[in-house]
Every structure is written in C-alpha cells, then in structure tokens.
PDB file of N, CA and C in Angstrom:
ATOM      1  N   UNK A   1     109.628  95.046  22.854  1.00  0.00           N
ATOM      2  CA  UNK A   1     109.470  93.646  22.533  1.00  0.00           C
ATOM      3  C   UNK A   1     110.452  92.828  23.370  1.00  0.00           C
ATOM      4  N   UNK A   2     110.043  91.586  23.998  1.00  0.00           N
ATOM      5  CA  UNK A   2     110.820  90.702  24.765  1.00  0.00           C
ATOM      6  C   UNK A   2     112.028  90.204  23.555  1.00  0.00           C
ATOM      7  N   UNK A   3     112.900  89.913  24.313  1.00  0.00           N
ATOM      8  CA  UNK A   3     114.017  89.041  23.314  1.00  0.00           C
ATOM      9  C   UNK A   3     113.696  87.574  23.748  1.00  0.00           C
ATOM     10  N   UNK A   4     113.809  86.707  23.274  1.00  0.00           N
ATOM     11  CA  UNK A   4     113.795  84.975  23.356  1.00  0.00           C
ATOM     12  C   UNK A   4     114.847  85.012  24.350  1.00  0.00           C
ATOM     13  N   UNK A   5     114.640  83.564  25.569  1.00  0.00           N
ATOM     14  CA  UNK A   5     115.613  83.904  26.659  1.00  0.00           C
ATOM     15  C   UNK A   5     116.541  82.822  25.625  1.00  0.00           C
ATOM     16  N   UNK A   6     117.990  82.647  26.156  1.00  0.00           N
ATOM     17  CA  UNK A   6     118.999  82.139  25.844  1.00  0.00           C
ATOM     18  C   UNK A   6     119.846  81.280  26.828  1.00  0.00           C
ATOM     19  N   UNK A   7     119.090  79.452  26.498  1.00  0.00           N
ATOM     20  CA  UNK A   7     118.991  78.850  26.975  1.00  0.00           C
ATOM     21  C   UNK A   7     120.350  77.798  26.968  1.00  0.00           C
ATOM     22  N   UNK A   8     121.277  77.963  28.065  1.00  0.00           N
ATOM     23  CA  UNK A   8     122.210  76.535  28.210  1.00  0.00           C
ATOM     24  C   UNK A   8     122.766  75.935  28.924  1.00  0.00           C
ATOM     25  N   UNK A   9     123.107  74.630  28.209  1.00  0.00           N
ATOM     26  CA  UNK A   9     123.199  73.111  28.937  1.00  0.00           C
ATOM     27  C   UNK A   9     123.956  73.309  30.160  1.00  0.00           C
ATOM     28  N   UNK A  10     123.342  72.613  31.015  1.00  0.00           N
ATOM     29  CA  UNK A  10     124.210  73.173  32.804  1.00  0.00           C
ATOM     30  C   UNK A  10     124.568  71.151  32.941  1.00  0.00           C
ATOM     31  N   UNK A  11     123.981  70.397  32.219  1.00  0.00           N
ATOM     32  CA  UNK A  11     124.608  69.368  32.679  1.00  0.00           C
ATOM     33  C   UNK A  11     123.364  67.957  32.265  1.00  0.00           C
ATOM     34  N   UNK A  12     123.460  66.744  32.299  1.00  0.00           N
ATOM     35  CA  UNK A  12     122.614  65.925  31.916  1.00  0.00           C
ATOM     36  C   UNK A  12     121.665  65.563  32.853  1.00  0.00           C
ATOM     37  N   UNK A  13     120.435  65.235  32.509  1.00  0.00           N
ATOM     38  CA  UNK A  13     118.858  65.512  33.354  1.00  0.00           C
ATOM     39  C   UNK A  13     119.414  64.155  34.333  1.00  0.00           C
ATOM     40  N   UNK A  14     120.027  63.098  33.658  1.00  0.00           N
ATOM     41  CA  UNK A  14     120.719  61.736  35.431  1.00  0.00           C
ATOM     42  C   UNK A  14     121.293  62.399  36.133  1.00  0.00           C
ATOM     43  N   UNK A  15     121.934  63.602  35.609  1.00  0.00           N
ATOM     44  CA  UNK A  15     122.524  64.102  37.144  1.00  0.00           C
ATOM     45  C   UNK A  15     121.814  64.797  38.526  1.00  0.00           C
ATOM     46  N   UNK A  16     120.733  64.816  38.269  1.00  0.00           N
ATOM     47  CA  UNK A  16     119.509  64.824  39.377  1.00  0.00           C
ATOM     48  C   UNK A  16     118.539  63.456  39.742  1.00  0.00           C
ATOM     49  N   UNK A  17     118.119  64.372  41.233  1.00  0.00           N
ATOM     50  CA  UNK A  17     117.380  62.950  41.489  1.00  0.00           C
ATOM     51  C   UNK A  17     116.318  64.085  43.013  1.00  0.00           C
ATOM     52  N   UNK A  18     115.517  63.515  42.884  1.00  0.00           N
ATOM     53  CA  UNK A  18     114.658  64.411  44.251  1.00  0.00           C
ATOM     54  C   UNK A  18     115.909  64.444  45.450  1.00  0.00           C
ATOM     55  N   UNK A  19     115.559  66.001  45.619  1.00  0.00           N
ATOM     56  CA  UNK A  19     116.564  66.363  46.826  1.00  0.00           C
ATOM     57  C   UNK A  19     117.641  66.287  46.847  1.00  0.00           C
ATOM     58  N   UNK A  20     118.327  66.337  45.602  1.00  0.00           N
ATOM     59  CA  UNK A  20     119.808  66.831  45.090  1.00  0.00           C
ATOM     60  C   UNK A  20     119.824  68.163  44.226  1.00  0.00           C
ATOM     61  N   UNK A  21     121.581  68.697  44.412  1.00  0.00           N
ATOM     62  CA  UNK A  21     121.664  70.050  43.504  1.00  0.00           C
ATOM     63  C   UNK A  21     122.486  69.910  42.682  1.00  0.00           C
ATOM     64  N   UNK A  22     122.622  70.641  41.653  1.00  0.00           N
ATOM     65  CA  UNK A  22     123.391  70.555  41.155  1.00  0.00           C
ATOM     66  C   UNK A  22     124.248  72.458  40.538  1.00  0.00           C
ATOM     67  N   UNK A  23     125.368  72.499  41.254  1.00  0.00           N
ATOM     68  CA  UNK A  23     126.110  73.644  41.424  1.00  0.00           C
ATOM     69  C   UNK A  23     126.438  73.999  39.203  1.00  0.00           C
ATOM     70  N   UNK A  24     126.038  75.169  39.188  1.00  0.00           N
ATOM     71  CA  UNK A  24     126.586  75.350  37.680  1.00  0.00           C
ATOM     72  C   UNK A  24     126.571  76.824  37.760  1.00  0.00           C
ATOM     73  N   UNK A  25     127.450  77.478  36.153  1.00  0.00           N
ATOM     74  CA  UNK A  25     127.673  78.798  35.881  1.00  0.00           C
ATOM     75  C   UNK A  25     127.034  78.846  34.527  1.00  0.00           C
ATOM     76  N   UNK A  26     126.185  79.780  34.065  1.00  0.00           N
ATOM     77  CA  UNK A  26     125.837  80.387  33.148  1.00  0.00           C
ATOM     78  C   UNK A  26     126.205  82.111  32.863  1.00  0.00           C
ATOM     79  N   UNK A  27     126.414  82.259  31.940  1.00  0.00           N
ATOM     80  CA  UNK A  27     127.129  83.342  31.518  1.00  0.00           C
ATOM     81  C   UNK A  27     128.079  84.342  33.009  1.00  0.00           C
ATOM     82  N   UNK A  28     128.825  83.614  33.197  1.00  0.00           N
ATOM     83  CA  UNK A  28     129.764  83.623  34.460  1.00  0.00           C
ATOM     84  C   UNK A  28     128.808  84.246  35.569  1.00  0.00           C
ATOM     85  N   UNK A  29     127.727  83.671  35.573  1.00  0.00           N
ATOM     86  CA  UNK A  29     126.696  83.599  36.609  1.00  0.00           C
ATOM     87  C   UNK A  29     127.083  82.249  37.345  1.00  0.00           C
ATOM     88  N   UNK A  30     127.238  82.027  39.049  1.00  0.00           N
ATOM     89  CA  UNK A  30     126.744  81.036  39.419  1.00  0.00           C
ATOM     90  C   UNK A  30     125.475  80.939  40.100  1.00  0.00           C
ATOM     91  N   UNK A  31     125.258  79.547  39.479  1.00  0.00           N
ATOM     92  CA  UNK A  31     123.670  79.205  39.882  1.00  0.00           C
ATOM     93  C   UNK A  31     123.158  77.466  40.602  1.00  0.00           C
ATOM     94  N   UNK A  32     122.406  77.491  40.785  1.00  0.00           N
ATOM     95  CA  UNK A  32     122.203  76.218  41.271  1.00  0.00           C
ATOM     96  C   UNK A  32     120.841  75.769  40.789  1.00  0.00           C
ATOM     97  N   UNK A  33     120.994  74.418  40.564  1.00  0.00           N
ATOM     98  CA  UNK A  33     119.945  73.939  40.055  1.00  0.00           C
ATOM     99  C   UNK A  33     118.909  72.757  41.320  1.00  0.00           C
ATOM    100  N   UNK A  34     118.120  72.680  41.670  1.00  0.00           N
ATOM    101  CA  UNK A  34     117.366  71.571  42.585  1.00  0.00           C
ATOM    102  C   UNK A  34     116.312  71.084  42.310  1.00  0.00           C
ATOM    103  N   UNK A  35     116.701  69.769  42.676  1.00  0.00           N
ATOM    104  CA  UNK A  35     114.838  69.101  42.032  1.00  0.00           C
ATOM    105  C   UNK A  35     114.000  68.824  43.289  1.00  0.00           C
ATOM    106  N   UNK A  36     113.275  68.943  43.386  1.00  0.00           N
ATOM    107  CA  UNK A  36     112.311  68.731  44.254  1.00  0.00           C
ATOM    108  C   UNK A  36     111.245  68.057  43.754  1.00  0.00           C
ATOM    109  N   UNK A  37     110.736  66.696  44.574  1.00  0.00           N
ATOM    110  CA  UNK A  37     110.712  66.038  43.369  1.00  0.00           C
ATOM    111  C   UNK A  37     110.548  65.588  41.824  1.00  0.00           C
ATOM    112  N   UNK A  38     109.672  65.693  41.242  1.00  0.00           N
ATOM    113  CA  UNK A  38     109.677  65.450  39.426  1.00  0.00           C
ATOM    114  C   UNK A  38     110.243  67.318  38.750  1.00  0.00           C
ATOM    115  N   UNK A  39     110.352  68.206  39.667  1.00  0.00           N
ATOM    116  CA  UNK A  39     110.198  69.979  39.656  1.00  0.00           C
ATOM    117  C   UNK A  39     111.597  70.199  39.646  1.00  0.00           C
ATOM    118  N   UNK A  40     112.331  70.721  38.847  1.00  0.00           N
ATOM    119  CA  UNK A  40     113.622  71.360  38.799  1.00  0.00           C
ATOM    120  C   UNK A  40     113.521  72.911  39.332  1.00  0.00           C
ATOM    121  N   UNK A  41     113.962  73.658  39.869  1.00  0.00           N
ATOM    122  CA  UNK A  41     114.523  74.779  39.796  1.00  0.00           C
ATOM    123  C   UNK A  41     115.597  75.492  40.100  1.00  0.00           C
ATOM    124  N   UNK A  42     115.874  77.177  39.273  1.00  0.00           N
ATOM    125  CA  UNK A  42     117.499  77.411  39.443  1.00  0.00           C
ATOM    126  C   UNK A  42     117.278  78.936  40.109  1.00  0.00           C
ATOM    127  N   UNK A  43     118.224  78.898  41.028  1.00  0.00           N
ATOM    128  CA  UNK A  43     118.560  79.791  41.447  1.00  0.00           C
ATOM    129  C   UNK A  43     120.132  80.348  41.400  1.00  0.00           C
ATOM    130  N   UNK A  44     120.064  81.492  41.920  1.00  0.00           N
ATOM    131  CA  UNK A  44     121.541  81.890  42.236  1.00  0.00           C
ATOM    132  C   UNK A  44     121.861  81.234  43.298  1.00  0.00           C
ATOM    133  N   UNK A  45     123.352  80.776  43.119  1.00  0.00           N
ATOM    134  CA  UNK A  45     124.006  79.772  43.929  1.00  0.00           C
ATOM    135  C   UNK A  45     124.639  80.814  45.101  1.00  0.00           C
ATOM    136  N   UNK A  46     124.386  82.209  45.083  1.00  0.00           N
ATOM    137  CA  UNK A  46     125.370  82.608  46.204  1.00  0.00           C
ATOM    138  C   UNK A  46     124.481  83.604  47.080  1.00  0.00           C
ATOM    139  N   UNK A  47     124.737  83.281  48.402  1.00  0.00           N
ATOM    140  CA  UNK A  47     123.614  83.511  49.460  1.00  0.00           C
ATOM    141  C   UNK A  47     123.423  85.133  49.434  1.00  0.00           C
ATOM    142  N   UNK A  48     122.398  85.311  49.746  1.00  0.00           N
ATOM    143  CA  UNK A  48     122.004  86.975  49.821  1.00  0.00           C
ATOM    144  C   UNK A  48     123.178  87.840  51.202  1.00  0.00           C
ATOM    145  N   UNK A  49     122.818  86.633  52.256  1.00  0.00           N
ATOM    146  CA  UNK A  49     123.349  87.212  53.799  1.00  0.00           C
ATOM    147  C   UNK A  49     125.315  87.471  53.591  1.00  0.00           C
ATOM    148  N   UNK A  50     125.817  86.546  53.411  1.00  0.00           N
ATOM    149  CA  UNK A  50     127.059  86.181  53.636  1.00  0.00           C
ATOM    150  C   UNK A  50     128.049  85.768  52.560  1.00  0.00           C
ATOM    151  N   UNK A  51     127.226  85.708  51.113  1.00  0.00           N
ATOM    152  CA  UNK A  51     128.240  85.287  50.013  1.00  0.00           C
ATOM    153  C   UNK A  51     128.741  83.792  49.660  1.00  0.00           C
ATOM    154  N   UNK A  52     128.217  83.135  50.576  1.00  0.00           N
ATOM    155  CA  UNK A  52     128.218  81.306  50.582  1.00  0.00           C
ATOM    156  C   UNK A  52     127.656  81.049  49.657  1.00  0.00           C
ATOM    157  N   UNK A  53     128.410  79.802  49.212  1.00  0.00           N
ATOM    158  CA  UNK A  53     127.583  79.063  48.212  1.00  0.00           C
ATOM    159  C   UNK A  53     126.376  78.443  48.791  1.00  0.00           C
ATOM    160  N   UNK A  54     125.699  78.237  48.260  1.00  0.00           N
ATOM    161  CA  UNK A  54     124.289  77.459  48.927  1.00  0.00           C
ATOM    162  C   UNK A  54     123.998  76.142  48.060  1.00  0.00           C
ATOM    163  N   UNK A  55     124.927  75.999  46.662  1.00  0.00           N
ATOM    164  CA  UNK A  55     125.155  74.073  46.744  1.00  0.00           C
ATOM    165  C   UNK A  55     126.079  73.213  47.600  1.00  0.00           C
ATOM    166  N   UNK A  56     126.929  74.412  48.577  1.00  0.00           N
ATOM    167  CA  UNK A  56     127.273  73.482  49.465  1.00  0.00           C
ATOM    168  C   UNK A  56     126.764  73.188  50.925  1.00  0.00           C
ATOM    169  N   UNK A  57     125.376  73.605  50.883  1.00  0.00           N
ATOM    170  CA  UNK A  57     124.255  73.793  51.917  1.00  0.00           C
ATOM    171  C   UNK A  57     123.846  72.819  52.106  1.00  0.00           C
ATOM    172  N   UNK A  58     122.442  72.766  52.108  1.00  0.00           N
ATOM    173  CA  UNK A  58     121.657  71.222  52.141  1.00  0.00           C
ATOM    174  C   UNK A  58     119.880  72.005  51.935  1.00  0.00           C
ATOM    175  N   UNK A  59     119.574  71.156  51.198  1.00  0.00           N
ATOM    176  CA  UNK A  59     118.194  71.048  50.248  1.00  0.00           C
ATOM    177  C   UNK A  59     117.398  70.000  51.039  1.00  0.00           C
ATOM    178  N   UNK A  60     115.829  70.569  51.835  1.00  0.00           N
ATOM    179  CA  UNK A  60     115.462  69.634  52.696  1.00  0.00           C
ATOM    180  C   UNK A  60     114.018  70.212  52.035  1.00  0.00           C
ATOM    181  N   UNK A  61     113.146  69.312  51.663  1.00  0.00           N
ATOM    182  CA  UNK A  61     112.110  69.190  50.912  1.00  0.00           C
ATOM    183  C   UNK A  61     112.351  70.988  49.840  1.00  0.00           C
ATOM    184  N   UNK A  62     111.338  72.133  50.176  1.00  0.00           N
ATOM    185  CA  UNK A  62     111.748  72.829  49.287  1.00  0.00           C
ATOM    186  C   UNK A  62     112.358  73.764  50.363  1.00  0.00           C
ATOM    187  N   UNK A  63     113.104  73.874  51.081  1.00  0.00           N
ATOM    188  CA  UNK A  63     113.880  74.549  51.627  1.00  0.00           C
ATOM    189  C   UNK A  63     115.721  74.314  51.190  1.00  0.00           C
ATOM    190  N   UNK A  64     116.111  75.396  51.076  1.00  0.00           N
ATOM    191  CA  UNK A  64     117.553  75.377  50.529  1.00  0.00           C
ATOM    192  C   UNK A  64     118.331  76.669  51.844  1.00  0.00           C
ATOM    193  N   UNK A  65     119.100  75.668  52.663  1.00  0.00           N
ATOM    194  CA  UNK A  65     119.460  76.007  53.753  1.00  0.00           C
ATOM    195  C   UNK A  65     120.835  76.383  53.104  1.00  0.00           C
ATOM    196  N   UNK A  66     121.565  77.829  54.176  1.00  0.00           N
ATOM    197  CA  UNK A  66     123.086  77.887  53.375  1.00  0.00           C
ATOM    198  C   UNK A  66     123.826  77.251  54.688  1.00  0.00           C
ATOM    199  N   UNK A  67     124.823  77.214  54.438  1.00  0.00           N
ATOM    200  CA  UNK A  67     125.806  76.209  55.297  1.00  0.00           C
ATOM    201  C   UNK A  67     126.145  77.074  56.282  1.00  0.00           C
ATOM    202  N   UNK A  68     126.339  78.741  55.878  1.00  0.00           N
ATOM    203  CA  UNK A  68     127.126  79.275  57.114  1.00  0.00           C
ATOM    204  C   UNK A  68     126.626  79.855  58.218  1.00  0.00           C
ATOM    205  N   UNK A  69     125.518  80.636  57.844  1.00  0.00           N
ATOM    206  CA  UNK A  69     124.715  80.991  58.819  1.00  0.00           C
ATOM    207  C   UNK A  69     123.367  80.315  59.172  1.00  0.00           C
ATOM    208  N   UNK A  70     123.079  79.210  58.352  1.00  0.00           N
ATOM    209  CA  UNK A  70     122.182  79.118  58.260  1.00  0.00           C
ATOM    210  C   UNK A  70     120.228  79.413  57.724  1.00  0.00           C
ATOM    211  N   UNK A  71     120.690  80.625  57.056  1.00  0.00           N
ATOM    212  CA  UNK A  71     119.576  81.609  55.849  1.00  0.00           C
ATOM    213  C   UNK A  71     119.015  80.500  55.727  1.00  0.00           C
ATOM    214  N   UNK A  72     118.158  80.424  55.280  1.00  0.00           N
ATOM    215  CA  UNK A  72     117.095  78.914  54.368  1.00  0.00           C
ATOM    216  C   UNK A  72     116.183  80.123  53.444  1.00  0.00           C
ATOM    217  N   UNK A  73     115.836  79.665  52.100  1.00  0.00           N
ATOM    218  CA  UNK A  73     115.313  80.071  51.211  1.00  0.00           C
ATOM    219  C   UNK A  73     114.474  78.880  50.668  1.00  0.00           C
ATOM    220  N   UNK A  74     113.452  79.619  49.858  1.00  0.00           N
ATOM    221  CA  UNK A  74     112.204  78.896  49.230  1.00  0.00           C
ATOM    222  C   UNK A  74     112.647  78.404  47.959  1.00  0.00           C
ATOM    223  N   UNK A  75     113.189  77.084  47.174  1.00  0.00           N
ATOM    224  CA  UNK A  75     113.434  77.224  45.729  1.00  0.00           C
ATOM    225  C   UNK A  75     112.408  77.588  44.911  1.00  0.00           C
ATOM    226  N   UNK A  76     111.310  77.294  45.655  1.00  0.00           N
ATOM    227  CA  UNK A  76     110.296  77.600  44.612  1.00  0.00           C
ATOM    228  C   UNK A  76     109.667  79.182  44.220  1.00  0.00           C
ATOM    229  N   UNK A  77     110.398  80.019  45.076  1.00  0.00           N
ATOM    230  CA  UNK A  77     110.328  81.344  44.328  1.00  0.00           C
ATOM    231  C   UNK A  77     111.398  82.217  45.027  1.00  0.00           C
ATOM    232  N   UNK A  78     112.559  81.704  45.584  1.00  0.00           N
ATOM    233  CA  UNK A  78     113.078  82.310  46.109  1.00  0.00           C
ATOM    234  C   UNK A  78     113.082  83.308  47.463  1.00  0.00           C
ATOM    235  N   UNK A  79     112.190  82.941  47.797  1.00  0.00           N
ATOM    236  CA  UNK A  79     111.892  83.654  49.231  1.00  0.00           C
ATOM    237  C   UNK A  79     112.883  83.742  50.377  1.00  0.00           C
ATOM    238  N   UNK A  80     112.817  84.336  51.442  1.00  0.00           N
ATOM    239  CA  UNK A  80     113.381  84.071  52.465  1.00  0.00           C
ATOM    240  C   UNK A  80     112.681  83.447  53.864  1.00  0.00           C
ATOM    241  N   UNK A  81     113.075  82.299  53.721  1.00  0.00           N
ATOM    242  CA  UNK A  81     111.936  81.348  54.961  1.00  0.00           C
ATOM    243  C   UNK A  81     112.758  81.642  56.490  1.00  0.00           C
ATOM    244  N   UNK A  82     113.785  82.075  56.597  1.00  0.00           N
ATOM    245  CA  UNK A  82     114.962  82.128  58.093  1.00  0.00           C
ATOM    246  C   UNK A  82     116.043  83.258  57.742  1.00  0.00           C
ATOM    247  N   UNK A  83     116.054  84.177  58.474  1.00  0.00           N
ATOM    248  CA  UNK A  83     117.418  84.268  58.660  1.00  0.00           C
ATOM    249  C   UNK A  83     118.615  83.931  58.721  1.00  0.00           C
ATOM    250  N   UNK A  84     119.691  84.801  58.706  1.00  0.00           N
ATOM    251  CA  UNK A  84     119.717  86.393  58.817  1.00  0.00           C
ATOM    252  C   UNK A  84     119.894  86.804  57.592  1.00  0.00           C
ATOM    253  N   UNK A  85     119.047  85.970  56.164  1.00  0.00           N
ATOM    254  CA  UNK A  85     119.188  86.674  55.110  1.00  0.00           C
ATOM    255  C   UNK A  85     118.104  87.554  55.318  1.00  0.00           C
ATOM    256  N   UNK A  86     118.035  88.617  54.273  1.00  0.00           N
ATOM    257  CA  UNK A  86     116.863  89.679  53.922  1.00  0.00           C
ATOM    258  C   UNK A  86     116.592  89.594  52.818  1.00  0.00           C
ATOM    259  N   UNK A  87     117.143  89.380  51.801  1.00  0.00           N
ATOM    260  CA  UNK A  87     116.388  89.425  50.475  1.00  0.00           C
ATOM    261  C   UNK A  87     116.844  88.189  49.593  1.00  0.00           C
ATOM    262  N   UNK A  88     115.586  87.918  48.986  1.00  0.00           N
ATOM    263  CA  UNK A  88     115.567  86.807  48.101  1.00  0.00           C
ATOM    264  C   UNK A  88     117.336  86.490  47.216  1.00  0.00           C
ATOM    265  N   UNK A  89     116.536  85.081  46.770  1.00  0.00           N
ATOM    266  CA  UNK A  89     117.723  84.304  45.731  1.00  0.00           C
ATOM    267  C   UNK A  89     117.104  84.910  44.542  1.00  0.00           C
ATOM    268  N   UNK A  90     117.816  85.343  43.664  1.00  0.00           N
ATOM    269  CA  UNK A  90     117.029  85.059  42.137  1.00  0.00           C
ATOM    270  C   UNK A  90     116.733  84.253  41.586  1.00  0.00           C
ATOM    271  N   UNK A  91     115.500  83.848  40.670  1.00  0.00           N
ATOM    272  CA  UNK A  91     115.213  83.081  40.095  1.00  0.00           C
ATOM    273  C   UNK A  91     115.711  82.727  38.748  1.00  0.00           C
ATOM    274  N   UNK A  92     115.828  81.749  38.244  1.00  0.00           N
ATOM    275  CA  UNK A  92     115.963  81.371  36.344  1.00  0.00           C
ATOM    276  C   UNK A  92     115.147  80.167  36.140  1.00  0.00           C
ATOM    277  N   UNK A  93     115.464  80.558  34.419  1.00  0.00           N
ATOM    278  CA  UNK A  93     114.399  79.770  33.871  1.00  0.00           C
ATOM    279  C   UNK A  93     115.048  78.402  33.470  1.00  0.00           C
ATOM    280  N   UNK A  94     114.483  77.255  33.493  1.00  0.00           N
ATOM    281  CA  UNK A  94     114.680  75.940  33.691  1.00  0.00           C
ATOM    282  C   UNK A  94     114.037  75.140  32.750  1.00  0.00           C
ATOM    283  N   UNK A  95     114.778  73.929  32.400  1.00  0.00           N
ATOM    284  CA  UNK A  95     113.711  73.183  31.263  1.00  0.00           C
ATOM    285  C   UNK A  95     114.391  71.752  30.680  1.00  0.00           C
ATOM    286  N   UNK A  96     113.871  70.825  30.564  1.00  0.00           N
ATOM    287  CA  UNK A  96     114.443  69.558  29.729  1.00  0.00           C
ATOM    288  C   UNK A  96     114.515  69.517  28.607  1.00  0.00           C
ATOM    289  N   UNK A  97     115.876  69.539  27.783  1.00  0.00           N
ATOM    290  CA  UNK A  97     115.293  69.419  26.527  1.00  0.00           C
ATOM    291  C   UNK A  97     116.348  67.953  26.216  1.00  0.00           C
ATOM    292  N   UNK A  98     115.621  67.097  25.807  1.00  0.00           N
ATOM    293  CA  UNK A  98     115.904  65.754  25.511  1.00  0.00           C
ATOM    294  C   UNK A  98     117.019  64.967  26.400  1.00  0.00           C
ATOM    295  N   UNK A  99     117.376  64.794  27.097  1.00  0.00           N
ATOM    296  CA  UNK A  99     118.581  64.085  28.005  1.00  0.00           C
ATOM    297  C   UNK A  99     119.625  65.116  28.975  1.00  0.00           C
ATOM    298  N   UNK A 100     118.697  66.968  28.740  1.00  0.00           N
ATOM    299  CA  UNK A 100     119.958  67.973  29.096  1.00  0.00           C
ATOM    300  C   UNK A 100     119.076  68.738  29.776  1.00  0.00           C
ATOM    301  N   UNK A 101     119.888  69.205  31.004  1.00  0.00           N
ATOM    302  CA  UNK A 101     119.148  70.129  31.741  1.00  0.00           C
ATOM    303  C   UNK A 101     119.803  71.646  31.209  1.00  0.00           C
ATOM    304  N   UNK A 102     118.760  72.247  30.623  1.00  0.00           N
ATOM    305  CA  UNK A 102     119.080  74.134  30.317  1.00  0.00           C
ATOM    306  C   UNK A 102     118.401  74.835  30.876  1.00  0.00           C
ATOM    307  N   UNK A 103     119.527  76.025  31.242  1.00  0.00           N
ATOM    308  CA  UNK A 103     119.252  77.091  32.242  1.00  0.00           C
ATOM    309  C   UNK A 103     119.166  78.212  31.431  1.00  0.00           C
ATOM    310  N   UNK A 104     118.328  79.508  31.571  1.00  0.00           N
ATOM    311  CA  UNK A 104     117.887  80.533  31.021  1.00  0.00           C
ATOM    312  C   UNK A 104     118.225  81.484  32.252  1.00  0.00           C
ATOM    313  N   UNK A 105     119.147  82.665  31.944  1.00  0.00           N
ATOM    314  CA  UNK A 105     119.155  83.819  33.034  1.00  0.00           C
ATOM    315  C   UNK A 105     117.653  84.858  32.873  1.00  0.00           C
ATOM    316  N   UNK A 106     117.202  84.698  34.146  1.00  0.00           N
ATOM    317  CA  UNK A 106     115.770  85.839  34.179  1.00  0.00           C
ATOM    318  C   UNK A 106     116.845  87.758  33.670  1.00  0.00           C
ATOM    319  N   UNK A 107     116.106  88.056  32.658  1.00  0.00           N
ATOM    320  CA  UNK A 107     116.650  89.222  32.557  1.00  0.00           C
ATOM    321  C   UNK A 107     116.248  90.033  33.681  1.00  0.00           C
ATOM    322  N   UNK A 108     114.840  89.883  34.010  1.00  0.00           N
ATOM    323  CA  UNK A 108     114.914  90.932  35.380  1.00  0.00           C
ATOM    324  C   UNK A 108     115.342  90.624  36.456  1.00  0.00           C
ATOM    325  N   UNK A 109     116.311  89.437  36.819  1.00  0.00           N
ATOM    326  CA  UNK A 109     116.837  89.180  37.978  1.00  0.00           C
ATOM    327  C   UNK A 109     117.935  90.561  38.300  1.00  0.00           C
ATOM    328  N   UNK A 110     117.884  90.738  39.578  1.00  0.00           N
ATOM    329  CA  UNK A 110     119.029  91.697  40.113  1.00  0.00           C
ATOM    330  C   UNK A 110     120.368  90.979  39.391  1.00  0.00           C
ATOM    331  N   UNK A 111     121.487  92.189  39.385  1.00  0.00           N
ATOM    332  CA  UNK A 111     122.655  91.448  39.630  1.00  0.00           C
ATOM    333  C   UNK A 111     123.026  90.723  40.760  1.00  0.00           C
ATOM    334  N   UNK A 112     124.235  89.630  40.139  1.00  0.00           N
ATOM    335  CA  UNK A 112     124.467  88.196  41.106  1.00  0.00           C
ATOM    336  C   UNK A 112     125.690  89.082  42.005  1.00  0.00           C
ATOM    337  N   UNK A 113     125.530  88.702  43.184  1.00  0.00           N
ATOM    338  CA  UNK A 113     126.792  88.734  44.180  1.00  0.00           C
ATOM    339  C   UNK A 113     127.582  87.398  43.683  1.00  0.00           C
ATOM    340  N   UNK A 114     128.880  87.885  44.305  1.00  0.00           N
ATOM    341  CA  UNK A 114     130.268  87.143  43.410  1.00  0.00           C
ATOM    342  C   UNK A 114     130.742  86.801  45.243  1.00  0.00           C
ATOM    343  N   UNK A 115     131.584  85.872  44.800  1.00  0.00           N
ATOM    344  CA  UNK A 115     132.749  84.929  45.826  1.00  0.00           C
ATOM    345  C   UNK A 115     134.074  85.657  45.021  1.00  0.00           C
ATOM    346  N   UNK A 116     135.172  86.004  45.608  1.00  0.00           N
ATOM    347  CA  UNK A 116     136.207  86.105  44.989  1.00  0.00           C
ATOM    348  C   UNK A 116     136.939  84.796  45.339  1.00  0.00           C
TER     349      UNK A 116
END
C-alpha cells in the first residue's frame, strides 16, 4: 500500500512569478522550485554533472541551465537537454494550497547529491 506523500510549506505562492526559482530544503533535501508560466515545478536543486546549485543558474522558458558547466535540464520532467550532465534531476511533487507553495519528496526519487 502507498503511504500519503508528506507535504511542506517551501514558501508563499507571491514568491513566484513566470521564469523565476525559488531555492528551498525539504527534509534536508535541497530542491528548487520553478514556474513556468501558470505551472510550478520542483526539482533537486543540485546538478547531476558537478554538484552546483542550479537556483543559482538561470531558468529560460522550460530549460533550467546550471551556472558551471553549463548542463541544462527539462523542469518539466527532468531530463537532460545539454551536457556534460548524464542523468536526470529528480522530480517532486508540487501544489498550492491556499496562499503556500508545498513540496512533497517523490519516494522513488534516487538519493540527492549533497554540496558540503
């Protein structure tokens, strides 16, 4: 039997706007959140290739470019659109609930790579 995912507040729904991110941690996960336009989604905030954050990248329609090498990923399912990453961002689950943006960790996501 599935368990109910376990959903929380990463920050208030004004703090987005099309083509902004917003950098957050859920259960000492970091993740990132992006809207594209009216469409939120969250990924893991730390790049597959190199360990960069990728909210300090840049988000150009649904492409989420990382700053250091340049990787670009798909938010919308995590793909890899460029190099020299190889494997996807993970995905999470996303949602409005009244004035708050909440984040849900995908249980089948891989484990997150860490920044020390």
């Amino acid at each position: 039997m599935n368990e109910p995912l376990e959903y929380h507040a990463v920050g208030e729904r004004r703090a987005l706007r099309d083509g902004k991110m917003l950098p957050c941690t859920v259960a000492g996960r970091a993740l990132v959140v992006c809207q594209v336009g009216d469409t939120l989604f969250a990924l893991d905030d730390i790049c597959t290739h190199a360990f960069a954050r990728m909210s300090e990248g840049r988000l150009r329609g649904t492409r989420l470019v990382c700053l250091l090498h340049g990787a670009a990923f798909d938010v919308r399912d995590g793909r890899v659109l460029t190099g020299p990453a190889s494997r996807p961002l993970a995905m999470h689950h996303v949602r409005i609930v009244g004035d708050r943006i909440e984040v849900a960790l995908d249980p089948q996501a891989p484990a997150a790579a860490t920044i020390d």
